[in-house]
PDB file of N, CA and C in Angstrom:
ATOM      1  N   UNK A   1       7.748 -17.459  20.339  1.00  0.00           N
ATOM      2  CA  UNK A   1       6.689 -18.404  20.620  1.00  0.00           C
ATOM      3  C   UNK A   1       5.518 -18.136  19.675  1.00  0.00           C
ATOM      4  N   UNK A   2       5.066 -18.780  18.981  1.00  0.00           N
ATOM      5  CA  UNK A   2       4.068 -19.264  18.134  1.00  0.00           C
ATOM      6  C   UNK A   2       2.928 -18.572  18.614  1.00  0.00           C
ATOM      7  N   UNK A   3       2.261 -18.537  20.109  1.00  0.00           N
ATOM      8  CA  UNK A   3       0.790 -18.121  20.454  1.00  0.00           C
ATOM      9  C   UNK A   3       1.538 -16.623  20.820  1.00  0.00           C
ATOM     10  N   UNK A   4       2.545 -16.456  20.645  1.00  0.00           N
ATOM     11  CA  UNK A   4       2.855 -14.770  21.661  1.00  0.00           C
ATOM     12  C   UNK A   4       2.963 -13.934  19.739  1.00  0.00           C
ATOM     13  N   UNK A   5       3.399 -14.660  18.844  1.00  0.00           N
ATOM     14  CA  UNK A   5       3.383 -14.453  17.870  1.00  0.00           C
ATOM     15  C   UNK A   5       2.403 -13.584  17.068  1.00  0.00           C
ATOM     16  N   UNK A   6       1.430 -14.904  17.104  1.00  0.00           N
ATOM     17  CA  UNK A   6       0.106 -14.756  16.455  1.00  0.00           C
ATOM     18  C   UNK A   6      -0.706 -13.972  17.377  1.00  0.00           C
ATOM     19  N   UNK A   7      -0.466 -13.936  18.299  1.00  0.00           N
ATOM     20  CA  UNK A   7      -1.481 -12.746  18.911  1.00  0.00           C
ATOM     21  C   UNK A   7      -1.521 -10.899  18.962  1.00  0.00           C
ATOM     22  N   UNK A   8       0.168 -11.363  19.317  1.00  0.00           N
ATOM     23  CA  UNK A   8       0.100  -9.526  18.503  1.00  0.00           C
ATOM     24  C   UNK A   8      -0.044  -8.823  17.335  1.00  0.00           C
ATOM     25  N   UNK A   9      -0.094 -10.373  16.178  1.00  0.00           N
ATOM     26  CA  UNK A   9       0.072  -9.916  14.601  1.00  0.00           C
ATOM     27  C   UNK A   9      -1.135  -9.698  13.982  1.00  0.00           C
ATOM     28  N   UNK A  10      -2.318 -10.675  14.434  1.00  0.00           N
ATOM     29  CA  UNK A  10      -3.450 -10.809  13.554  1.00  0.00           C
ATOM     30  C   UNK A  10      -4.518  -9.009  13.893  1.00  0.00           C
ATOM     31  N   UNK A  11      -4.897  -8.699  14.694  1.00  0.00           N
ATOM     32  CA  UNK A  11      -5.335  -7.687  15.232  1.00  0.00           C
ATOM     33  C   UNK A  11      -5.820  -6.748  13.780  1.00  0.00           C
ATOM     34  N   UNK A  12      -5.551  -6.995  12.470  1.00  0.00           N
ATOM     35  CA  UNK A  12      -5.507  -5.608  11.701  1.00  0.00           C
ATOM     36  C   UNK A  12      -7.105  -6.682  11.096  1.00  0.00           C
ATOM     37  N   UNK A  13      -7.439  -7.630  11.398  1.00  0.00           N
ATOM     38  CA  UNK A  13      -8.606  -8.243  10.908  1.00  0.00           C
ATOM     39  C   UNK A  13      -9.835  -8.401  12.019  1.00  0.00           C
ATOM     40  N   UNK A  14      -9.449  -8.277  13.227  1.00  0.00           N
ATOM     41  CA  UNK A  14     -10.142  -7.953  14.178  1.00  0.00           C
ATOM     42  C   UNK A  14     -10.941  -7.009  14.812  1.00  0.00           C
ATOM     43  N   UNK A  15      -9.997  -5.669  14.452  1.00  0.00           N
ATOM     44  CA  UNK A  15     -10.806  -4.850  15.599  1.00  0.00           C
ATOM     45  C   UNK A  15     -11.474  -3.735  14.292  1.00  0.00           C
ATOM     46  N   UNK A  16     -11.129  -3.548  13.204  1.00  0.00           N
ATOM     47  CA  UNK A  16     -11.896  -2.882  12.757  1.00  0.00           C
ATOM     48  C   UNK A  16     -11.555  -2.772  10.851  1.00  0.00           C
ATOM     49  N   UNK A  17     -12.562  -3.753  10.481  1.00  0.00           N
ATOM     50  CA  UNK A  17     -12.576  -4.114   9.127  1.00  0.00           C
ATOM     51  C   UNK A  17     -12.220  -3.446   8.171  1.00  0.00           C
ATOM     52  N   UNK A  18     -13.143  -2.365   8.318  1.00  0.00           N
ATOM     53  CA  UNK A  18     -12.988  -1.041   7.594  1.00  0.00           C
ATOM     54  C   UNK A  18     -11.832  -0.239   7.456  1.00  0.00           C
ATOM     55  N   UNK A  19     -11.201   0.154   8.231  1.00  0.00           N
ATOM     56  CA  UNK A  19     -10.020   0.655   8.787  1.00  0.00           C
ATOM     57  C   UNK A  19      -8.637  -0.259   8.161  1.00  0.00           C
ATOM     58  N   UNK A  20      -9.002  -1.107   8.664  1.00  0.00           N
ATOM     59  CA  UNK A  20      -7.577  -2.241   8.674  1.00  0.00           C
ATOM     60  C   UNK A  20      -7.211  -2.681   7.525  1.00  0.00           C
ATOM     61  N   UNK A  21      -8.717  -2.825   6.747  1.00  0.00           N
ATOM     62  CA  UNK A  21      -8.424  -3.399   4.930  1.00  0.00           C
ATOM     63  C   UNK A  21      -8.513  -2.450   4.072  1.00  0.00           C
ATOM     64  N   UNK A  22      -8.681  -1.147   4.740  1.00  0.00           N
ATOM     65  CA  UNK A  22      -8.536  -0.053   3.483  1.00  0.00           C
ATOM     66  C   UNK A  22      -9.669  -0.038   2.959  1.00  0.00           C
ATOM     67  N   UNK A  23     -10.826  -0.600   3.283  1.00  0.00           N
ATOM     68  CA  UNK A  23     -12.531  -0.705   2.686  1.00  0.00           C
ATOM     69  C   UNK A  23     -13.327   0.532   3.180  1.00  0.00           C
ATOM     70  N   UNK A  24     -13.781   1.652   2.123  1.00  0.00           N
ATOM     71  CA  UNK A  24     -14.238   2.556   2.274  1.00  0.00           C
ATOM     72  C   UNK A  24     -15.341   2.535   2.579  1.00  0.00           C
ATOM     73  N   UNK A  25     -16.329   1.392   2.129  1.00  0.00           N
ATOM     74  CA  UNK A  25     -18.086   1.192   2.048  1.00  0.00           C
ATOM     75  C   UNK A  25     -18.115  -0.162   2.068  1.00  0.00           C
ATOM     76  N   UNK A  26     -19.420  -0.589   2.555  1.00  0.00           N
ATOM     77  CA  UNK A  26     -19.658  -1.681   2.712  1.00  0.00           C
ATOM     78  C   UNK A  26     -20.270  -2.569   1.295  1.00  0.00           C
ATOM     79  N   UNK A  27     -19.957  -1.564   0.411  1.00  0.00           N
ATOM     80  CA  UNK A  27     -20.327  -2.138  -1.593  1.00  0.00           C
ATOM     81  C   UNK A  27     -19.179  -2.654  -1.483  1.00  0.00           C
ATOM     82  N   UNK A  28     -17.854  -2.570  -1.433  1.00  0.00           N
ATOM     83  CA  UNK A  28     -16.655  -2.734  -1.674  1.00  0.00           C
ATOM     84  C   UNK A  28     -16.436  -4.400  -1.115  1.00  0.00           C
ATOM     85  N   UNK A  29     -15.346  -5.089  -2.028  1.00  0.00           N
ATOM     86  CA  UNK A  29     -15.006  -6.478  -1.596  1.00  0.00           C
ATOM     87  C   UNK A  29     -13.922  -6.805  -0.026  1.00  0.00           C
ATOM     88  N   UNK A  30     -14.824  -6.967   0.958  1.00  0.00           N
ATOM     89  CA  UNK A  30     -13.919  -7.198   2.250  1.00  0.00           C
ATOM     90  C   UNK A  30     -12.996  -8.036   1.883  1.00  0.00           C
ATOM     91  N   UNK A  31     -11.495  -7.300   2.537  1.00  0.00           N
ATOM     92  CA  UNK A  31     -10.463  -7.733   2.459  1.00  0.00           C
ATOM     93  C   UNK A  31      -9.830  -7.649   3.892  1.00  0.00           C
ATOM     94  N   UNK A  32      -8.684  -8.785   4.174  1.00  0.00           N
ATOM     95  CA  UNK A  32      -8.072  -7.841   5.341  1.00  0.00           C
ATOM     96  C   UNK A  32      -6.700  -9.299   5.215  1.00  0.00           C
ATOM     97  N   UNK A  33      -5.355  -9.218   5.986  1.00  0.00           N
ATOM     98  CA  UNK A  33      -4.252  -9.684   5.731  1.00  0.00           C
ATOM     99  C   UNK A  33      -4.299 -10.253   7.353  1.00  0.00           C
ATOM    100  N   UNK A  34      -4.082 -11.054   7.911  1.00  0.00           N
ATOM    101  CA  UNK A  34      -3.547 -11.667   8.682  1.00  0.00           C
ATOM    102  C   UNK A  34      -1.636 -11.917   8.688  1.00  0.00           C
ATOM    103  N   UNK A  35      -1.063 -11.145   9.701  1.00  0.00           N
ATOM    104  CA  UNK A  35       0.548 -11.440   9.669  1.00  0.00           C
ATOM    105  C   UNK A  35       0.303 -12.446  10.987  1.00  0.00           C
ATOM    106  N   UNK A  36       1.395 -12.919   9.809  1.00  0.00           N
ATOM    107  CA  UNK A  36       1.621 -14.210  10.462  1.00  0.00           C
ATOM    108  C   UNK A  36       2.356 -14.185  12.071  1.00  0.00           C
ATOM    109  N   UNK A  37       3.332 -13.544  11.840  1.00  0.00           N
ATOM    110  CA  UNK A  37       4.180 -12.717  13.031  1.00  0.00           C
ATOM    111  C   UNK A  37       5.486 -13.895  13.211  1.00  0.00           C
ATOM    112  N   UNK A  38       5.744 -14.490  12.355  1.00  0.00           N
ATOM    113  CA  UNK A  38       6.924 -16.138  12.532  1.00  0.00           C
ATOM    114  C   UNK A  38       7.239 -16.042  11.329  1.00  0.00           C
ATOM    115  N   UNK A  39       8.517 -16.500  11.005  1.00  0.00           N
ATOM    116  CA  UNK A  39       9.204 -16.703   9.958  1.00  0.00           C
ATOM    117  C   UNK A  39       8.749 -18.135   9.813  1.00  0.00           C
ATOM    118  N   UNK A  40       9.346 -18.762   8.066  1.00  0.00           N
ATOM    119  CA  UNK A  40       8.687 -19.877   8.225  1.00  0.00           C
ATOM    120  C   UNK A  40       9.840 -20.751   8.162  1.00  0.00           C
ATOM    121  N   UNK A  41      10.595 -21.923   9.325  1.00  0.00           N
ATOM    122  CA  UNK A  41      11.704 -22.730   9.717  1.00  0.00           C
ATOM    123  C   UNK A  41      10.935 -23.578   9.514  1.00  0.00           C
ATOM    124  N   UNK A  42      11.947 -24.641   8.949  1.00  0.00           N
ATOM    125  CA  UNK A  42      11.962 -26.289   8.883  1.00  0.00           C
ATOM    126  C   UNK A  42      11.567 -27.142   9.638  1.00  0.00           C
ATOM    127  N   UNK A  43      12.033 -26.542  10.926  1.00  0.00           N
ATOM    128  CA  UNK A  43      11.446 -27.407  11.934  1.00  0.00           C
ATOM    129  C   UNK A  43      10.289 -27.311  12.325  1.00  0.00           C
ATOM    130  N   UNK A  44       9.595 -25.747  12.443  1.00  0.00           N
ATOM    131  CA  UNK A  44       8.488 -25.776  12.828  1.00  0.00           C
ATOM    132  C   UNK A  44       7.055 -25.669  11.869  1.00  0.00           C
ATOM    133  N   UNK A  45       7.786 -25.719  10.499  1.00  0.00           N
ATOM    134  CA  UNK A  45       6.865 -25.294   9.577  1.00  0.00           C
ATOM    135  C   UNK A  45       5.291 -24.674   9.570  1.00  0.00           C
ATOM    136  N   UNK A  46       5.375 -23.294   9.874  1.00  0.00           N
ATOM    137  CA  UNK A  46       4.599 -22.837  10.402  1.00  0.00           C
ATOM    138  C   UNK A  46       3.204 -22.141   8.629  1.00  0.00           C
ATOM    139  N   UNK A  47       3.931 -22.533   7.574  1.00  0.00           N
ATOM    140  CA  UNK A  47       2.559 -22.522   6.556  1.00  0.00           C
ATOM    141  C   UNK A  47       1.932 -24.219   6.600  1.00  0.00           C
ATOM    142  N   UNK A  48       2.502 -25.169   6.912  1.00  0.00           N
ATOM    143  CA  UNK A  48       2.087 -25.915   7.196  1.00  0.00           C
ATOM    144  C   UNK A  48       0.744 -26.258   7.930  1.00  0.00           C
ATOM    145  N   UNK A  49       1.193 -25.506   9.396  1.00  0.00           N
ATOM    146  CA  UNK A  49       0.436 -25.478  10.310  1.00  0.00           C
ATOM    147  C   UNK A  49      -0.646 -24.361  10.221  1.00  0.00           C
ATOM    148  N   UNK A  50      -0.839 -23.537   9.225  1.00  0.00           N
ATOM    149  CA  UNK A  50      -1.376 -22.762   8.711  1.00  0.00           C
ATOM    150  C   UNK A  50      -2.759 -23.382   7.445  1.00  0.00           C
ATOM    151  N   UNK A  51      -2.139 -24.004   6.798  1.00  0.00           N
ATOM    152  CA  UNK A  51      -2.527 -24.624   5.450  1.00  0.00           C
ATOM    153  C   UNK A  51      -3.975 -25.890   6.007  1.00  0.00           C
ATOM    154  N   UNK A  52      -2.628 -26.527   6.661  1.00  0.00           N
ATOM    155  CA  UNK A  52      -3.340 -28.506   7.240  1.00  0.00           C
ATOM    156  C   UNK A  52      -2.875 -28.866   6.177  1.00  0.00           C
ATOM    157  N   UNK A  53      -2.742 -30.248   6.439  1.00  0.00           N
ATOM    158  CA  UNK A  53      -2.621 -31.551   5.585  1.00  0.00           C
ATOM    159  C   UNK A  53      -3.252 -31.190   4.633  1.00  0.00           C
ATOM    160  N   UNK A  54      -2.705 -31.189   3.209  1.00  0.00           N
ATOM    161  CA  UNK A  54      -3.164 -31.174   1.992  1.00  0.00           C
ATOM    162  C   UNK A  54      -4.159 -29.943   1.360  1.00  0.00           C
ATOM    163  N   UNK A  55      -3.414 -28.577   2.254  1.00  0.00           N
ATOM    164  CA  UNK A  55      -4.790 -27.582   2.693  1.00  0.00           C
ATOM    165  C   UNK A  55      -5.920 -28.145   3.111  1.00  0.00           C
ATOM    166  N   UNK A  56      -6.356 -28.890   3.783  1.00  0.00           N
ATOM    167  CA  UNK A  56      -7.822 -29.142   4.646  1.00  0.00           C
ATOM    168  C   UNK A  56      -7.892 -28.434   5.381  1.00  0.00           C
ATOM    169  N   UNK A  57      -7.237 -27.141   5.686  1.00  0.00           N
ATOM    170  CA  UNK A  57      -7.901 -25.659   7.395  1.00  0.00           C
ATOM    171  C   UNK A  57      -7.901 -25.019   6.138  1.00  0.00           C
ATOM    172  N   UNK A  58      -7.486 -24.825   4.724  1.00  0.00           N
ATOM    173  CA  UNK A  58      -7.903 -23.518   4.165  1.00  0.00           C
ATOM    174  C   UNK A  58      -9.183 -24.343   3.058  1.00  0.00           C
ATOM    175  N   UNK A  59      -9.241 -25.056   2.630  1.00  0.00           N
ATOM    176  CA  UNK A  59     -10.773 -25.757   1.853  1.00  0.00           C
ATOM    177  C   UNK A  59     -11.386 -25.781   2.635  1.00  0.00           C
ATOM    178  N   UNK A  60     -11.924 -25.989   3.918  1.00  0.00           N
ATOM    179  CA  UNK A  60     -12.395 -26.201   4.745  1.00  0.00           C
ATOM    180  C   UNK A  60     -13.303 -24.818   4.926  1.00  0.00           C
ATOM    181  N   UNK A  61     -12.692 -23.874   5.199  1.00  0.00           N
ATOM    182  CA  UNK A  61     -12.719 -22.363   5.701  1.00  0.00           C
ATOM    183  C   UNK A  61     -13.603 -22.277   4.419  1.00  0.00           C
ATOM    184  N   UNK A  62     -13.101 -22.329   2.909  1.00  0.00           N
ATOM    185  CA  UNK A  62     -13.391 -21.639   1.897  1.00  0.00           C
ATOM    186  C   UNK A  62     -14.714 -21.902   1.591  1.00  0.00           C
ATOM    187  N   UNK A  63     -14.639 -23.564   1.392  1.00  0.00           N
ATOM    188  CA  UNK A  63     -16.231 -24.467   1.040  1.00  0.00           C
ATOM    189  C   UNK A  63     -17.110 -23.756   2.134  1.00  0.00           C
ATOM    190  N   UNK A  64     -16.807 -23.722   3.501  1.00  0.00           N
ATOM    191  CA  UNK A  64     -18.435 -22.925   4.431  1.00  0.00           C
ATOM    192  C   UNK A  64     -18.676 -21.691   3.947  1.00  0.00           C
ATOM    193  N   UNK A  65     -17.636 -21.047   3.700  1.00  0.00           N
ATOM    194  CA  UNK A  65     -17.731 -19.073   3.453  1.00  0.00           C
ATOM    195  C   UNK A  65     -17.888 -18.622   2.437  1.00  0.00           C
ATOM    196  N   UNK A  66     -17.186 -19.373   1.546  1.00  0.00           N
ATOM    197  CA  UNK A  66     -16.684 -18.748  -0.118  1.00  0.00           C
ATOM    198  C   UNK A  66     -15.746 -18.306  -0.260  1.00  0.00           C
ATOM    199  N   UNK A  67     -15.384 -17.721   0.757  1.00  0.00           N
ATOM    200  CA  UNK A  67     -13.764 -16.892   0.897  1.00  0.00           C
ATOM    201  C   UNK A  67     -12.690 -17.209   0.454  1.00  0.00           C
ATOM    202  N   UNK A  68     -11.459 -16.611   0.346  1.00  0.00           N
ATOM    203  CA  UNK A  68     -11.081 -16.543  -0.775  1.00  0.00           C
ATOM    204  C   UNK A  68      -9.741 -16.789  -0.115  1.00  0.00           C
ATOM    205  N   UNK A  69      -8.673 -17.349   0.074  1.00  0.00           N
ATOM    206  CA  UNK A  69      -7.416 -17.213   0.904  1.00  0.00           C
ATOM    207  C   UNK A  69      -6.427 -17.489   0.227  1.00  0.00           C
ATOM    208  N   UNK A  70      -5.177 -16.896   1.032  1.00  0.00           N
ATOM    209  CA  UNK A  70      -4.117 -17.245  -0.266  1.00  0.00           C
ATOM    210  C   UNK A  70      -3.201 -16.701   1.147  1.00  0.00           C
ATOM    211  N   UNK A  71      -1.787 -17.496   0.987  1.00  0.00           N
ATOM    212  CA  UNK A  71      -0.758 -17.380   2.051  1.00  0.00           C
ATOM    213  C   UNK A  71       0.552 -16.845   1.103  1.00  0.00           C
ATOM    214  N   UNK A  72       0.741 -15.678   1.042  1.00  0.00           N
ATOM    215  CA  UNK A  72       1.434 -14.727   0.809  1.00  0.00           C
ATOM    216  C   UNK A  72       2.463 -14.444   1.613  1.00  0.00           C
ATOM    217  N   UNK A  73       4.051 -14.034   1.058  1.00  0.00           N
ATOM    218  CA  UNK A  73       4.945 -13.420   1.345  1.00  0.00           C
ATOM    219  C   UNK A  73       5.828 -14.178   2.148  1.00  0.00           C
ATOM    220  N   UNK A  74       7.281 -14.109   2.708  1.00  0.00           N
ATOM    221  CA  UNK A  74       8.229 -14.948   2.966  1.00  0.00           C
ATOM    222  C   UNK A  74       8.108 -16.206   3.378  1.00  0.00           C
ATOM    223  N   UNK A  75       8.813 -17.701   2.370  1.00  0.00           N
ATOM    224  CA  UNK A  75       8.176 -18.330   3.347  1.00  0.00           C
ATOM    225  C   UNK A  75       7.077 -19.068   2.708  1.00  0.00           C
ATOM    226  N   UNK A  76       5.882 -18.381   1.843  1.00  0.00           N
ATOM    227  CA  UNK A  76       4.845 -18.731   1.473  1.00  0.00           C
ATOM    228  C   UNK A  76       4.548 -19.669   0.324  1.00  0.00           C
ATOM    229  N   UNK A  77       5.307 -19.898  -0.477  1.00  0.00           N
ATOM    230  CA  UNK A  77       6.084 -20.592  -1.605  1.00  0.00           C
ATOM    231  C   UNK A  77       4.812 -19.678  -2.540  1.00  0.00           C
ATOM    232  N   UNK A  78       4.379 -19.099  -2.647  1.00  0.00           N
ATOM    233  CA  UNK A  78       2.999 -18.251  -3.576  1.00  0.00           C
ATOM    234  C   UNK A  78       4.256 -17.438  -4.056  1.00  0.00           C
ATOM    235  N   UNK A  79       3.681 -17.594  -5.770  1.00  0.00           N
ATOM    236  CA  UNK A  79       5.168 -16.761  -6.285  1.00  0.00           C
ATOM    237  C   UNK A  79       4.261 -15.688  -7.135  1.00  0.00           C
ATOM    238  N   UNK A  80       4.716 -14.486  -7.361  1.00  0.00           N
ATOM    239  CA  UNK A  80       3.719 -12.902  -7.309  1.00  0.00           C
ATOM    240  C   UNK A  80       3.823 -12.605  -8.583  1.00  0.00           C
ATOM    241  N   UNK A  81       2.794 -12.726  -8.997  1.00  0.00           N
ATOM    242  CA  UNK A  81       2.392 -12.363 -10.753  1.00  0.00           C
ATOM    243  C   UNK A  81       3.650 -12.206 -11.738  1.00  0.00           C
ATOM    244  N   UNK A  82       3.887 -10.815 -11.199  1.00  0.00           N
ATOM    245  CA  UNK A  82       4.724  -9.225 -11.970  1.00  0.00           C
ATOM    246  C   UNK A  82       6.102 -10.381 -12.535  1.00  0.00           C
ATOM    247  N   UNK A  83       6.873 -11.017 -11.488  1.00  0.00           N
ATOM    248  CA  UNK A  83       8.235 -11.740 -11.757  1.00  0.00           C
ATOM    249  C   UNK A  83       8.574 -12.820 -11.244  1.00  0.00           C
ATOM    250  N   UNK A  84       7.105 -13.740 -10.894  1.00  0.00           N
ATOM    251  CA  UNK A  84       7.285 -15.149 -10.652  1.00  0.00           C
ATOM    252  C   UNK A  84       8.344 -15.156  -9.718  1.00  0.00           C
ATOM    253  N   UNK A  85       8.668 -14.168  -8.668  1.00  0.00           N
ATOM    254  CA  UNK A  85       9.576 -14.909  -7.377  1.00  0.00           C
ATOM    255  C   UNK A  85       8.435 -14.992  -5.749  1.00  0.00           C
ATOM    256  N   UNK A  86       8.669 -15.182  -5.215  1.00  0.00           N
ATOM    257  CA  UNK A  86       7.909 -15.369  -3.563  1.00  0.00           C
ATOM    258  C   UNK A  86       8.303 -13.685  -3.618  1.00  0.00           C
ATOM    259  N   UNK A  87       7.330 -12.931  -2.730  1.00  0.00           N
ATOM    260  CA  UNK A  87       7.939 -11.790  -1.892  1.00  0.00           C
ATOM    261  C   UNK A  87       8.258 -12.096  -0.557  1.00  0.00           C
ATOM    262  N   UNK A  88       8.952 -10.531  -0.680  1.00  0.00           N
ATOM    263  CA  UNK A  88       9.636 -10.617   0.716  1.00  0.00           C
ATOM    264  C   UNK A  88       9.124  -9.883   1.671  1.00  0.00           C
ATOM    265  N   UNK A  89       7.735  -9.401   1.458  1.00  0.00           N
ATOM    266  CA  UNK A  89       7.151  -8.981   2.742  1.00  0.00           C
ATOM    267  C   UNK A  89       6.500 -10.423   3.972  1.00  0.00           C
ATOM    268  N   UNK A  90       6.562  -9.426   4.659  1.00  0.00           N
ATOM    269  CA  UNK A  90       5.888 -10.852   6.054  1.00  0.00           C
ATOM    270  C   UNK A  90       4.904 -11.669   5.354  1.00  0.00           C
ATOM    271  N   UNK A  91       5.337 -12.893   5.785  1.00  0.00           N
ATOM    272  CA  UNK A  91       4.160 -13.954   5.907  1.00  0.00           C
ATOM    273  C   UNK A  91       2.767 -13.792   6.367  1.00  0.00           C
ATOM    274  N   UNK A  92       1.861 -13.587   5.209  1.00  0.00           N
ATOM    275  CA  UNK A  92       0.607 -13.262   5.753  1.00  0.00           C
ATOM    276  C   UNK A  92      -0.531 -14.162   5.192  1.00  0.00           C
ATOM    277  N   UNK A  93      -1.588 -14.166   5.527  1.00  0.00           N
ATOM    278  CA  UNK A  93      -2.293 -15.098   5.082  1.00  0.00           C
ATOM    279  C   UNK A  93      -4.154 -14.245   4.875  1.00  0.00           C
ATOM    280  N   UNK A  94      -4.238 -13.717   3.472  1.00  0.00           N
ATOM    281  CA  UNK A  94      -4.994 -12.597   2.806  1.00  0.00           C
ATOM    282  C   UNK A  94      -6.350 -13.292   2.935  1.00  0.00           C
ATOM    283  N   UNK A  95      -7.318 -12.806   3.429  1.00  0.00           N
ATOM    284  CA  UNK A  95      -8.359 -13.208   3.152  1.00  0.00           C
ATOM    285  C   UNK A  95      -9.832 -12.529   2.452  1.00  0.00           C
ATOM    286  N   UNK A  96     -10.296 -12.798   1.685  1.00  0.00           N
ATOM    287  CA  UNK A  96     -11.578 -12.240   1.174  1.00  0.00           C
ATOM    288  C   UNK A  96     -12.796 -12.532   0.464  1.00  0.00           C
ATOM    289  N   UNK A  97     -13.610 -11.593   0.652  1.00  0.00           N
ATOM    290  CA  UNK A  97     -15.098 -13.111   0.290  1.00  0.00           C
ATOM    291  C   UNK A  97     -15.858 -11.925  -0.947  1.00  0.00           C
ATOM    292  N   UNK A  98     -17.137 -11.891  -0.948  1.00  0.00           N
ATOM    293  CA  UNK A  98     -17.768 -11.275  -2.054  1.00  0.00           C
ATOM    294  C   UNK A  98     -19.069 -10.593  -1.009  1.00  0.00           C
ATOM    295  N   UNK A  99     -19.352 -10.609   0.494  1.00  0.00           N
ATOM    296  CA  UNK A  99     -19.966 -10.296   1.085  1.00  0.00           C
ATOM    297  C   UNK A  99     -19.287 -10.192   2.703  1.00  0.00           C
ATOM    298  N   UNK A 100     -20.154  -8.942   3.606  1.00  0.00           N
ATOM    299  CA  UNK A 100     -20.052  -8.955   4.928  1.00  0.00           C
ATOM    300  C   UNK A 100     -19.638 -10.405   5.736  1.00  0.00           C
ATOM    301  N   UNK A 101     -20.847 -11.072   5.088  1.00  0.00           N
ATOM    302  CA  UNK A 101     -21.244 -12.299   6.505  1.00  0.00           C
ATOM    303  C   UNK A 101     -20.328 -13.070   5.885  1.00  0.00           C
ATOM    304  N   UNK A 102     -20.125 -13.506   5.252  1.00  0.00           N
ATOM    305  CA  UNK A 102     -19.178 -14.698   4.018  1.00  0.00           C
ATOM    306  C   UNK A 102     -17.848 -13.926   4.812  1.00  0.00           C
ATOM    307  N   UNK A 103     -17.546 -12.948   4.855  1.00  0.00           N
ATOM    308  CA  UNK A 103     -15.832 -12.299   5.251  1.00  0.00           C
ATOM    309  C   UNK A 103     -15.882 -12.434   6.809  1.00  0.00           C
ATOM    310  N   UNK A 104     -16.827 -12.123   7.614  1.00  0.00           N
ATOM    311  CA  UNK A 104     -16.961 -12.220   8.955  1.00  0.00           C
ATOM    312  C   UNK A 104     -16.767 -13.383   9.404  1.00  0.00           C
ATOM    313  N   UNK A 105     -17.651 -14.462   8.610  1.00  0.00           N
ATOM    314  CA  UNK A 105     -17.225 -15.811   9.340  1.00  0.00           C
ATOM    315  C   UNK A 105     -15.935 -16.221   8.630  1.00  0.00           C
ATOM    316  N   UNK A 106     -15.585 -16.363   7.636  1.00  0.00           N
ATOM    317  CA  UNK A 106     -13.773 -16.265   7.142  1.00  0.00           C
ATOM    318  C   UNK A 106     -13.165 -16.038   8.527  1.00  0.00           C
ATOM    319  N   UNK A 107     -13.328 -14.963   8.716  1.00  0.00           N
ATOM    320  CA  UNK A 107     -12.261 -14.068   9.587  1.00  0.00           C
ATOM    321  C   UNK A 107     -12.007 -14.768  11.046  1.00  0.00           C
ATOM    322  N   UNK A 108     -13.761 -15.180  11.676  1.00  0.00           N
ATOM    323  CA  UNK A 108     -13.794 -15.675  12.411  1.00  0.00           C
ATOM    324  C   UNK A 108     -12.988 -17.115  13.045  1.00  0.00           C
ATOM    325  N   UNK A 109     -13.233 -18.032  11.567  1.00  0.00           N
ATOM    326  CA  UNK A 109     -12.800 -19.479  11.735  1.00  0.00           C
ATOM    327  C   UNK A 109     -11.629 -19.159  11.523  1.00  0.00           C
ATOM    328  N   UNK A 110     -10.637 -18.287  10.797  1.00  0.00           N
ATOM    329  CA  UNK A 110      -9.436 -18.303  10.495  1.00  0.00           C
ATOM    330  C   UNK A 110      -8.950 -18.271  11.775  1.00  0.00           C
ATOM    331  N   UNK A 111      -9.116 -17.054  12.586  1.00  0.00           N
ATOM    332  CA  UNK A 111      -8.973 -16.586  14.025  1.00  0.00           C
ATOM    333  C   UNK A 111      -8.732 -17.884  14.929  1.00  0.00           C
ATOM    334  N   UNK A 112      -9.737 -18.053  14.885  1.00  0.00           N
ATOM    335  CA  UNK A 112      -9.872 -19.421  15.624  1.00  0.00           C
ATOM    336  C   UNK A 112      -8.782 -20.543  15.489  1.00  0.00           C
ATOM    337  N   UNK A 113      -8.685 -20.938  14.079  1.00  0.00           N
ATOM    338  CA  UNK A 113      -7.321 -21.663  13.401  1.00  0.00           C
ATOM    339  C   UNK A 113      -6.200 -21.418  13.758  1.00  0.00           C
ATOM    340  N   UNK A 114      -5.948 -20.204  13.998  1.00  0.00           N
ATOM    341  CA  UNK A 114      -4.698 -19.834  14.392  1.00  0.00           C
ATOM    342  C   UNK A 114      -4.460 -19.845  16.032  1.00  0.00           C
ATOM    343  N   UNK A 115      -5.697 -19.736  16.314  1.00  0.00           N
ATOM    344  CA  UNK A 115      -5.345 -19.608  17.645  1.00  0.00           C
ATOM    345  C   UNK A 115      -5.167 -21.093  18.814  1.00  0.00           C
ATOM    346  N   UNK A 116      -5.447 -22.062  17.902  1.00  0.00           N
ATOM    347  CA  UNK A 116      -5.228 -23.181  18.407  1.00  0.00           C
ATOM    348  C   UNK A 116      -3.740 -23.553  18.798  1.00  0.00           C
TER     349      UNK A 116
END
């Protein structure tokens, strides 16, 4: 299930920034990965439901924050520098800004997005 999914997966952007994204100081560029916790099927197309129509939930997010997003790994059709194939780690959806408040509210509305 989709909400039983996303609720046990996202947590590494939630409870503690620092920790979860590997960010030593608060100079450093906040980062943190959202797993998706779903494979991505045909039927339910779940980067879809991730993305919106024409990406409008990730422009949307980006234009208020600045932030920076990108939907990474199985699934994601994002194909990875080094050898131009998709990876095969989990479906995640990376987020990061150039400041605290800019990454906080990212994090926030993403949260929210998903949790609909």
């Amino acid at each position: 299930n989709w909400q039983q999914a996303w609720t046990s997966s996202h947590q590494s952007c939630n409870n503690s920034h620092t920790a979860s994204s590997g960010i030593e100081s608060r100079s450093a560029k906040p980062q943190c990965q959202f797993f998706i916790g779903i494979a991505e099927e045909p039927a339910f197309k779940v980067t879809r439901r991730v993305l919106g129509p024409h990406g409008q939930h990730m422009k949307a997010i980006a234009e208020a924050t600045g932030a920076k997003m990108r939907l990474r790994g199985k699934g994601s059709g994002f194909l990875e520098s080094e050898d131009r194939r998709e990876s095969t780690d989990e479906l995640m959806l990376c987020v990061s800004a150039q400041d605290w408040t800019s990454y906080q509210e990212a994090v926030r509305r993403v949260t929210e997005l998903l949790n609909r």
